[in-house]
C-alpha atoms as a PDB file:
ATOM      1  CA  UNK A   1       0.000   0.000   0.000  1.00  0.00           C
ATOM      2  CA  UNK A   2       2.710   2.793   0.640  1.00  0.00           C
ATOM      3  CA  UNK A   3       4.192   1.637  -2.495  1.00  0.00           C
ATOM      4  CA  UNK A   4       0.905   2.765  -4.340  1.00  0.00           C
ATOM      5  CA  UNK A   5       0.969   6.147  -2.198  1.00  0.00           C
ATOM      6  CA  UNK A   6       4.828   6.885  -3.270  1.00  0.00           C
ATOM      7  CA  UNK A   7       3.846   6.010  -6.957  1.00  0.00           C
ATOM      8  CA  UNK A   8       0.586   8.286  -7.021  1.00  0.00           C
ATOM      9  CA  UNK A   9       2.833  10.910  -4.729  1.00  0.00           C
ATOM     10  CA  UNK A  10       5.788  10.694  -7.923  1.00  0.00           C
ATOM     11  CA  UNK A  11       2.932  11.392 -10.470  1.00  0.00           C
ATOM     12  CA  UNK A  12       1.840  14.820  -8.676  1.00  0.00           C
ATOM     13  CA  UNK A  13       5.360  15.731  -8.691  1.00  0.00           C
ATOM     14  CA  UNK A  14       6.506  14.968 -11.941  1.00  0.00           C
ATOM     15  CA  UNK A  15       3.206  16.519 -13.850  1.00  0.00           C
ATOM     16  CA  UNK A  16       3.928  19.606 -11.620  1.00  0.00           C
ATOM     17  CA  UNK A  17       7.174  19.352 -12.724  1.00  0.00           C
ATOM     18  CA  UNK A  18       6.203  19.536 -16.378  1.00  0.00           C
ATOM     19  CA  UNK A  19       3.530  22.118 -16.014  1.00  0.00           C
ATOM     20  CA  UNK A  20       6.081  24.627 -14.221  1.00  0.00           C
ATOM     21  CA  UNK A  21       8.619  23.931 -17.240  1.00  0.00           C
ATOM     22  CA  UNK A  22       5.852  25.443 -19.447  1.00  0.00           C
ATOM     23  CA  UNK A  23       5.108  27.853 -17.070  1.00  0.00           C
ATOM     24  CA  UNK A  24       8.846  29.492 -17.549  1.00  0.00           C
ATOM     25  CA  UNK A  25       9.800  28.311 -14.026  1.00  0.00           C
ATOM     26  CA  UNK A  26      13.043  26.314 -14.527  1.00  0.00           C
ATOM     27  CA  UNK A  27      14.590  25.479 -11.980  1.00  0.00           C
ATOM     28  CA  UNK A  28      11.748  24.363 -10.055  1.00  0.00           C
ATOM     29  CA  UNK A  29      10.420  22.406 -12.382  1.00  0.00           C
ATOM     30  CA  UNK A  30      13.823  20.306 -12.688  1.00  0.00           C
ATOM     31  CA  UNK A  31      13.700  19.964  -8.531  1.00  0.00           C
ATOM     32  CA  UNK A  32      10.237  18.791  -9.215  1.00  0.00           C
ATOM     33  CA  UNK A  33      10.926  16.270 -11.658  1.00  0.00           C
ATOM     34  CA  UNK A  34      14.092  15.233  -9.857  1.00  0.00           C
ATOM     35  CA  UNK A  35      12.351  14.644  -6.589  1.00  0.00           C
ATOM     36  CA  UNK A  36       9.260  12.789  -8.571  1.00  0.00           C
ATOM     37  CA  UNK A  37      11.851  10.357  -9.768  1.00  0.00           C
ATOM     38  CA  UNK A  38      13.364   9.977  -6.293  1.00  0.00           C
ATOM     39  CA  UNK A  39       9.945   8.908  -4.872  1.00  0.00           C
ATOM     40  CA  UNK A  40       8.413   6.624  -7.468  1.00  0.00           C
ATOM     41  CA  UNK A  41       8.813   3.203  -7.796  1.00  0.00           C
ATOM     42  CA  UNK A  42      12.506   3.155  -8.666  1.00  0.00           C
ATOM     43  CA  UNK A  43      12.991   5.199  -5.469  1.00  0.00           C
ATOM     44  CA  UNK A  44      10.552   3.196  -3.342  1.00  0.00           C
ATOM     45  CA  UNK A  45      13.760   1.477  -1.647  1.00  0.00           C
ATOM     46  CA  UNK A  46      14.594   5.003  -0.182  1.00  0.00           C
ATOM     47  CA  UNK A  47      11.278   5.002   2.126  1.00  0.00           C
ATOM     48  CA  UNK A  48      11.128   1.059   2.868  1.00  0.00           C
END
């Protein structure tokens, strides 16, 4: 189950990752993306 959480969690991140590349915001949107990939499922191993 916290598997599933992480993964959804990684999604939110890395779409608001995307949306504040569009948006002109670069730098956040990198730390977004970065920290999306952290979380999700290849990064699951971090928090269990």
């Amino acid at each position: 189950m916290l598997a599933f959480i992480l993964w959804i969690l990684a999604v939110i991140l890395v779409v608001s990752g995307i949306v504040s590349l569009f948006r002109g915001e670069l730098l956040w949107g990198i730390l977004l993306i970065v920290v999306g990939l952290l979380v999700g499922p290849g990064g699951v191993s971090i928090f269990t």
